[in-house]
Protein backbone atom coordinates (compact mmCIF):
# COMPACT_ATOMS: atom_id res chain seq x y z
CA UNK A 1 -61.83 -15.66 -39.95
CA UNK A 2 -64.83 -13.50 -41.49
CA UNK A 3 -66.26 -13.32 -37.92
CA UNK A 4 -62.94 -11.68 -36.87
CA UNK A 5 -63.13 -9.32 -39.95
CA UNK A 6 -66.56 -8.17 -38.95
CA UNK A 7 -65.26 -7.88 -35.36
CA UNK A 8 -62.82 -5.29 -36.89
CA UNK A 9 -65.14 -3.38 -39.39
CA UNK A 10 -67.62 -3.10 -36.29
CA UNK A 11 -64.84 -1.61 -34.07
CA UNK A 12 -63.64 0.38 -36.84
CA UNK A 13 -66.64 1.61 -37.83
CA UNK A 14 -67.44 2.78 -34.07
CA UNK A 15 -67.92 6.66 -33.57
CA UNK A 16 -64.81 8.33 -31.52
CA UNK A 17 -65.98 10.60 -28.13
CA UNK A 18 -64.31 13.19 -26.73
CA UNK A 19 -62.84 12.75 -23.04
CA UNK A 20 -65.54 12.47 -20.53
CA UNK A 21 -66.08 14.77 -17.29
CA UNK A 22 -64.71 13.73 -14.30
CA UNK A 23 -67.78 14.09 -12.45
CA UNK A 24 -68.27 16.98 -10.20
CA UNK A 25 -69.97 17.32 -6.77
CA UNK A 26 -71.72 20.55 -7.78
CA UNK A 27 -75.29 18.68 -9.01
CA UNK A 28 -76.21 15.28 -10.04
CA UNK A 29 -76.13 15.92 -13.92
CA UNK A 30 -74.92 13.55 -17.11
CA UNK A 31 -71.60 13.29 -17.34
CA UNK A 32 -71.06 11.90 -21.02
CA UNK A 33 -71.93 13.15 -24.37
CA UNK A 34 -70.21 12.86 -28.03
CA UNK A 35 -67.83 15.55 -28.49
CA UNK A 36 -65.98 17.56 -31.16
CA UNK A 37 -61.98 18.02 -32.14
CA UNK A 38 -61.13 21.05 -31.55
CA UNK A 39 -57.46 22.76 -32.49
CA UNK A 40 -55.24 24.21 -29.96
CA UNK A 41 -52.87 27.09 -30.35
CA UNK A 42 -50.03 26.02 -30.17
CA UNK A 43 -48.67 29.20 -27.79
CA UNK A 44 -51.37 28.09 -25.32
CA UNK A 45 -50.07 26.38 -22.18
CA UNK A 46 -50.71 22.37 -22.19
CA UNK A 47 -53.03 22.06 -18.62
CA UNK A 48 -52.18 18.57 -16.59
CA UNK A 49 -54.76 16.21 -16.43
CA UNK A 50 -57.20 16.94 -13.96
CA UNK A 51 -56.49 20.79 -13.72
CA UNK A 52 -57.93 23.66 -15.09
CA UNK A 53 -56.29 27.10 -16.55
CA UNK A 54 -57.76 30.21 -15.38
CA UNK A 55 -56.73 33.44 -16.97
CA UNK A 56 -57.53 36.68 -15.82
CA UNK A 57 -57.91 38.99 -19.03
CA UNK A 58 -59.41 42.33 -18.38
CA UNK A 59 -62.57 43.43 -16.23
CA UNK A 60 -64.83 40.43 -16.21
CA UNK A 61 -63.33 38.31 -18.74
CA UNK A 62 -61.57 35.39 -18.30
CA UNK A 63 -60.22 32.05 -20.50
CA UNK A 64 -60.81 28.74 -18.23
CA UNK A 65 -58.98 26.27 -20.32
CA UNK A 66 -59.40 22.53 -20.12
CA UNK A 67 -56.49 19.38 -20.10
CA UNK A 68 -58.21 18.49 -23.41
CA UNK A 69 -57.53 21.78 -24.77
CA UNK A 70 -61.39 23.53 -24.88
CA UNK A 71 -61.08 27.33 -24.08
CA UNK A 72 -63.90 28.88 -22.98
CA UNK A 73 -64.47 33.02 -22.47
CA UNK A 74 -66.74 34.48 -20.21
CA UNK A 75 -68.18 38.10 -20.53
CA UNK A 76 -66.43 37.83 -24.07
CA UNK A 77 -66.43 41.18 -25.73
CA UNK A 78 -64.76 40.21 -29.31
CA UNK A 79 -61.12 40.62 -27.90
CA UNK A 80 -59.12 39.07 -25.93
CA UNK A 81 -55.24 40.25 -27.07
CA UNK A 82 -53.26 40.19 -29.49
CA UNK A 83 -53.02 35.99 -29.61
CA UNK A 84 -54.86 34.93 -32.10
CA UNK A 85 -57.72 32.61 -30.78
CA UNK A 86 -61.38 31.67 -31.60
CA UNK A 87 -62.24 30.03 -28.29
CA UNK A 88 -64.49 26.80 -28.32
CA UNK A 89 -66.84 28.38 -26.04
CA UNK A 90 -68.16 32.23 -25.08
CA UNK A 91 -70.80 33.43 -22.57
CA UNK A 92 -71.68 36.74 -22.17
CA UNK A 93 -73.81 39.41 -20.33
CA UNK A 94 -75.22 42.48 -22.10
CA UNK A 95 -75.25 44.84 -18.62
CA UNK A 96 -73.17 46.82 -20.75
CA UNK A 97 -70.52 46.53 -23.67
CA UNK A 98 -67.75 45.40 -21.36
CA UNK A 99 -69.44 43.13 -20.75
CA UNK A 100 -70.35 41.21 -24.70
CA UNK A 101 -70.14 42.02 -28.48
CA UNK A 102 -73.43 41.69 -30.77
CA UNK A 103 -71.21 40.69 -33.23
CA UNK A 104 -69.37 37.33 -32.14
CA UNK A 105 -67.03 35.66 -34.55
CA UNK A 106 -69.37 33.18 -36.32
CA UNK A 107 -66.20 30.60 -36.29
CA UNK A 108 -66.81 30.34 -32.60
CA UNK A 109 -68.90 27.02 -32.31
CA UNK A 110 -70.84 28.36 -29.11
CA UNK A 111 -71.87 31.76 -28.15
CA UNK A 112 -73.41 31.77 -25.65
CA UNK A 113 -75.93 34.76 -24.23
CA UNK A 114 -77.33 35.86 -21.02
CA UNK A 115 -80.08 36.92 -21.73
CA UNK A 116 -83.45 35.80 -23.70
CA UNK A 117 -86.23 38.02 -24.79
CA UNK A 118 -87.06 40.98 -22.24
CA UNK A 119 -87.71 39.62 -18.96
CA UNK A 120 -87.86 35.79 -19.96
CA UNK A 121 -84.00 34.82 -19.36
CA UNK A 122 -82.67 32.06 -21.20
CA UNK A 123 -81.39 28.51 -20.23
CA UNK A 124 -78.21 26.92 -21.19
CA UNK A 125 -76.85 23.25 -21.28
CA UNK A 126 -73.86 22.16 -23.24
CA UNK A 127 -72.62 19.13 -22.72
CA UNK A 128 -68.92 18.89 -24.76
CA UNK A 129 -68.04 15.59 -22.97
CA UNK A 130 -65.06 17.18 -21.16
CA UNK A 131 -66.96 20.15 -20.27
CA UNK A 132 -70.35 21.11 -19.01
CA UNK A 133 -71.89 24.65 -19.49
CA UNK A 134 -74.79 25.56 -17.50
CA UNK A 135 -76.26 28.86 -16.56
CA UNK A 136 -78.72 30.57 -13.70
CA UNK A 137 -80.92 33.18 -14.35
CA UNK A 138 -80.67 36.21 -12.34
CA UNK A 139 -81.94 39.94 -12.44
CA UNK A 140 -79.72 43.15 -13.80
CA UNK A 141 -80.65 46.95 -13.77
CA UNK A 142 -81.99 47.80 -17.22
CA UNK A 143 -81.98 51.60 -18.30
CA UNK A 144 -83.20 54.42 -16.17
CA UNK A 145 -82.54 51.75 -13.20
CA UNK A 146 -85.72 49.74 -13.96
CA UNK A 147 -85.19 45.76 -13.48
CA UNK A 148 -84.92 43.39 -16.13
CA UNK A 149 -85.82 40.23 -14.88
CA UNK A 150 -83.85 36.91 -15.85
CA UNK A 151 -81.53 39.34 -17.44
CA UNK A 152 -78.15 38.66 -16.40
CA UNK A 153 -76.57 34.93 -15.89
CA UNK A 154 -74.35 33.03 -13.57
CA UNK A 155 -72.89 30.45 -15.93
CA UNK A 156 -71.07 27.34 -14.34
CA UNK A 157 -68.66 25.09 -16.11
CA UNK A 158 -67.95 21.88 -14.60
CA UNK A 159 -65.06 20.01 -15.87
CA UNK A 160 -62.17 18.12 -13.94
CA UNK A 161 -64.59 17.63 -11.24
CA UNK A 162 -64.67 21.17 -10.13
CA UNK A 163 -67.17 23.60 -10.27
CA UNK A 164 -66.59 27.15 -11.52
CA UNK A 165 -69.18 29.78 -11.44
CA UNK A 166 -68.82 33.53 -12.80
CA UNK A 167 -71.47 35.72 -11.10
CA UNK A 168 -71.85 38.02 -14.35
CA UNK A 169 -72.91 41.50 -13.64
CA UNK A 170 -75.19 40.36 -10.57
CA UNK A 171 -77.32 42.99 -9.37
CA UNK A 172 -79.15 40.90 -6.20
CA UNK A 173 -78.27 38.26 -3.60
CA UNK A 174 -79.35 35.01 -5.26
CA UNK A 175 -82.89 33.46 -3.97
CA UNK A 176 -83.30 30.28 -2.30
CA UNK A 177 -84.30 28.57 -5.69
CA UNK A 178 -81.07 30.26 -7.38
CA UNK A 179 -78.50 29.21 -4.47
CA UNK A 180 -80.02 25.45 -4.97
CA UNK A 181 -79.33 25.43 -8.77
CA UNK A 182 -75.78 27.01 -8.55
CA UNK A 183 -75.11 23.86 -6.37
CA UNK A 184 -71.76 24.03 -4.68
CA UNK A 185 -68.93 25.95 -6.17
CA UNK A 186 -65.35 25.28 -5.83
CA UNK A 187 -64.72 28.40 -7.74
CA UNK A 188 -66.04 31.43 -7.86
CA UNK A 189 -65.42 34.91 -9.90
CA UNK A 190 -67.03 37.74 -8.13
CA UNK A 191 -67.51 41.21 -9.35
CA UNK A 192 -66.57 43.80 -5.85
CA UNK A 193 -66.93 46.95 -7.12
CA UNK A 194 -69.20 48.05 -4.77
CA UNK A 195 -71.60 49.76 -6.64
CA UNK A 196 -72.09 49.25 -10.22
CA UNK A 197 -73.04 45.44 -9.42
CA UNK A 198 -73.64 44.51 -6.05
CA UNK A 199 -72.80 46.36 -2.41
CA UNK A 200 -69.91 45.00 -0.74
CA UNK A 201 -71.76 43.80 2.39
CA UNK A 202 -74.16 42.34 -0.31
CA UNK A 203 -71.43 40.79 -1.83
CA UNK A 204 -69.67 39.83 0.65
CA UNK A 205 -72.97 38.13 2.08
CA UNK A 206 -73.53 35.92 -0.83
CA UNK A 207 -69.80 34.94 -0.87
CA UNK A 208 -69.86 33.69 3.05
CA UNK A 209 -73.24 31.52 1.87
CA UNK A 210 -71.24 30.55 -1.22
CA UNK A 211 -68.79 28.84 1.24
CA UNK A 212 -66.23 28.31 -2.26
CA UNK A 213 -63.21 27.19 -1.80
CA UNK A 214 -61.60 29.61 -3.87
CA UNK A 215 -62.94 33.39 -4.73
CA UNK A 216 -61.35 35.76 -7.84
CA UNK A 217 -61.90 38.97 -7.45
CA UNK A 218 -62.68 40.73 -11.10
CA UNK A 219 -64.57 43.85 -12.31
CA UNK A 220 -62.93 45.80 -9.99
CA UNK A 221 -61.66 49.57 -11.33
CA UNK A 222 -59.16 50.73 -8.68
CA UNK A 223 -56.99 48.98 -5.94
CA UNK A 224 -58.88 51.03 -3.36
CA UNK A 225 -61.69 49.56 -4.25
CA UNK A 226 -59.99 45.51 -4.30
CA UNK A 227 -58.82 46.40 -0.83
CA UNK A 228 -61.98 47.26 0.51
CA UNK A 229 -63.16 44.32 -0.41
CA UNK A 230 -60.33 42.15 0.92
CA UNK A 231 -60.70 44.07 3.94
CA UNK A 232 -64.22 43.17 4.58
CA UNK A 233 -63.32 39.87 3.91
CA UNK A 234 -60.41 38.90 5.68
CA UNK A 235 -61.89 37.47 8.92
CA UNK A 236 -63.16 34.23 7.21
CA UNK A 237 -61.03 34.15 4.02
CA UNK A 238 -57.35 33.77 3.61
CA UNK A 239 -55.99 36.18 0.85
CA UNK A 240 -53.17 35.34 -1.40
CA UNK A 241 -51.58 37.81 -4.01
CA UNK A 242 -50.81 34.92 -7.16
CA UNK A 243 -48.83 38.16 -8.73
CA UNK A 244 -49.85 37.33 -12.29
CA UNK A 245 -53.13 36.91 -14.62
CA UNK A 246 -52.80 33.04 -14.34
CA UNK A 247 -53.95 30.16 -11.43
CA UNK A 248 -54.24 26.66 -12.53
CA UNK A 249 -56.69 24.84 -10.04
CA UNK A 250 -57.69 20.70 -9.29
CA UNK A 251 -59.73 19.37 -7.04
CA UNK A 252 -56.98 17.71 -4.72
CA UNK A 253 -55.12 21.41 -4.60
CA UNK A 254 -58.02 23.37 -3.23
CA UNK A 255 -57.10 25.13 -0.06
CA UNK A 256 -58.18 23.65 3.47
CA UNK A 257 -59.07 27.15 3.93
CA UNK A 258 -61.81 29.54 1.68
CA UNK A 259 -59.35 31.89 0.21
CA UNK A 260 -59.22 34.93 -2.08
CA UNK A 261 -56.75 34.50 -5.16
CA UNK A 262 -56.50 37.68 -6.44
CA UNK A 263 -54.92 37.68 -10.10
CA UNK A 264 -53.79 40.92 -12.45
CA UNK A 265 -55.71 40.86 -15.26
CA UNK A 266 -53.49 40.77 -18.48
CA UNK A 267 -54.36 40.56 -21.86
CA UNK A 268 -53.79 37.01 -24.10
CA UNK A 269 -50.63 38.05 -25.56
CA UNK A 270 -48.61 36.52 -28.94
CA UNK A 271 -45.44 35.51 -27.91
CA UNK A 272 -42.52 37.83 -29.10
């Protein structure tokens, strides 16, 4: 009888984890950590197990939101809409303000910046159990179109066993080194403008090496522009109009073909 008691205390006693990663095929990383609790509006959709929410909310910012409820923000700038959230997880990229805020909410539990000091870039590795965080360094233009090296950041979340990369403001196709730590993405969100960030054939180039099954289009200022893009894409790439802000995505849903899911970007809105 007092063994059993012990038996209980012990179990008892034992800390709780948060929901592990299904483990991705992007790199060979750890795939278990502790986690935290973390509370979940209550307007937010619920995601199905094995799926992950992406929102589209306005130039490069989107909310990828997890089955276990983490929602993470990249390129946050301090708003997202008019629903009130403080989001588990933001990354950002200081290219310009559109892009980050210097003043995050400090009740976010990880902000998350591009950038380190002048020229030195920064690495990131956050392992929430559910979700991994991970960035690459890469290059932007700094002021009076110098180069500030290590400046900007392609962060990649893995969770649900996909791989989701947002290419930030990139100003340069990736290098060998840089393609080999992205590892394969599932997901990508590109920025086509065609100028500001990089040249469509540029782009379009780094998309075709990319070989995801899935590209977003995003910082993208006129439907001219978008259809350029798509244009100069359409010989390899399927295109599909989702006609809303909203995809949710799983590993056994990917398309047999690499296609462009173009979303309208919409702000996170309170319901009325």
């Amino acid at each position: 009888m007092l063994i059993r008691l012990c038996l209980v205390l012990a179990m008892l006693a034992a800390p709780v984890t948060a929901q592990q990663r299904q483990p991705s095929h992007c790199i060979a990383l750890a795939n278990s950590a502790p986690g935290l609790e973390y509370l979940v509006p209550a307007s937010l959709p619920e995601v199905a197990r094995d799926t992950v929410l992406l929102h589209y909310i306005a130039h490069a910012s989107f909310l990828i939101r997890s089955h276990g409820g983490l929602n993470m923000v990249t390129d946050f700038t301090g708003f997202t809409g008019s629903l009130p959230l403080i989001p588990d997880v933001v990354t950002m990229n200081h290219a310009h303000d559109t892009h980050w805020t210097a003043s995050p909410d400090p009740a976010i539990p990880h902000a998350l910046p591009g950038w380190g000091p002048f020229g030195e870039g920064i690495d990131h590795r956050l392992d929430l159990g559910e979700v991994l965080v991970r960035n690459v360094s890469t290059d932007i233009r700094s002021q009076f179109s110098g180069i500030e090296e290590k400046g900007n950041s392609i962060f990649v979340f893995e969770l649900a066993g996909l791989c989701i990369g947002h290419l930030g403001h990139l100003h340069h196709e990736p290098d060998a080194s840089q393609y080999a730590a992205l590892g394969r993405l599932d997901v990508v969100m590109a920025p086509v403008d065609g100028g500001y960030t990089l040249d469509l054939p540029t782009m379009t180039r780094v998309l075709k090496r990319l070989k995801s099954s899935v590209v977003i289009p995003m910082h993208w200022f006129s439907r001219y522009a978008l259809q350029d893009f798509l244009t100069g894409m359409a010989d390899d790439f399927a295109v599909v109009e989702v006609g809303g802000p909203a995809l949710e995505i799983s590993l056994d849903r990917l398309p047999s073909r690499p296609t462009i899911m173009v979303l309208e970007p919409a702000w996170l809105s309170a319901p009325q």
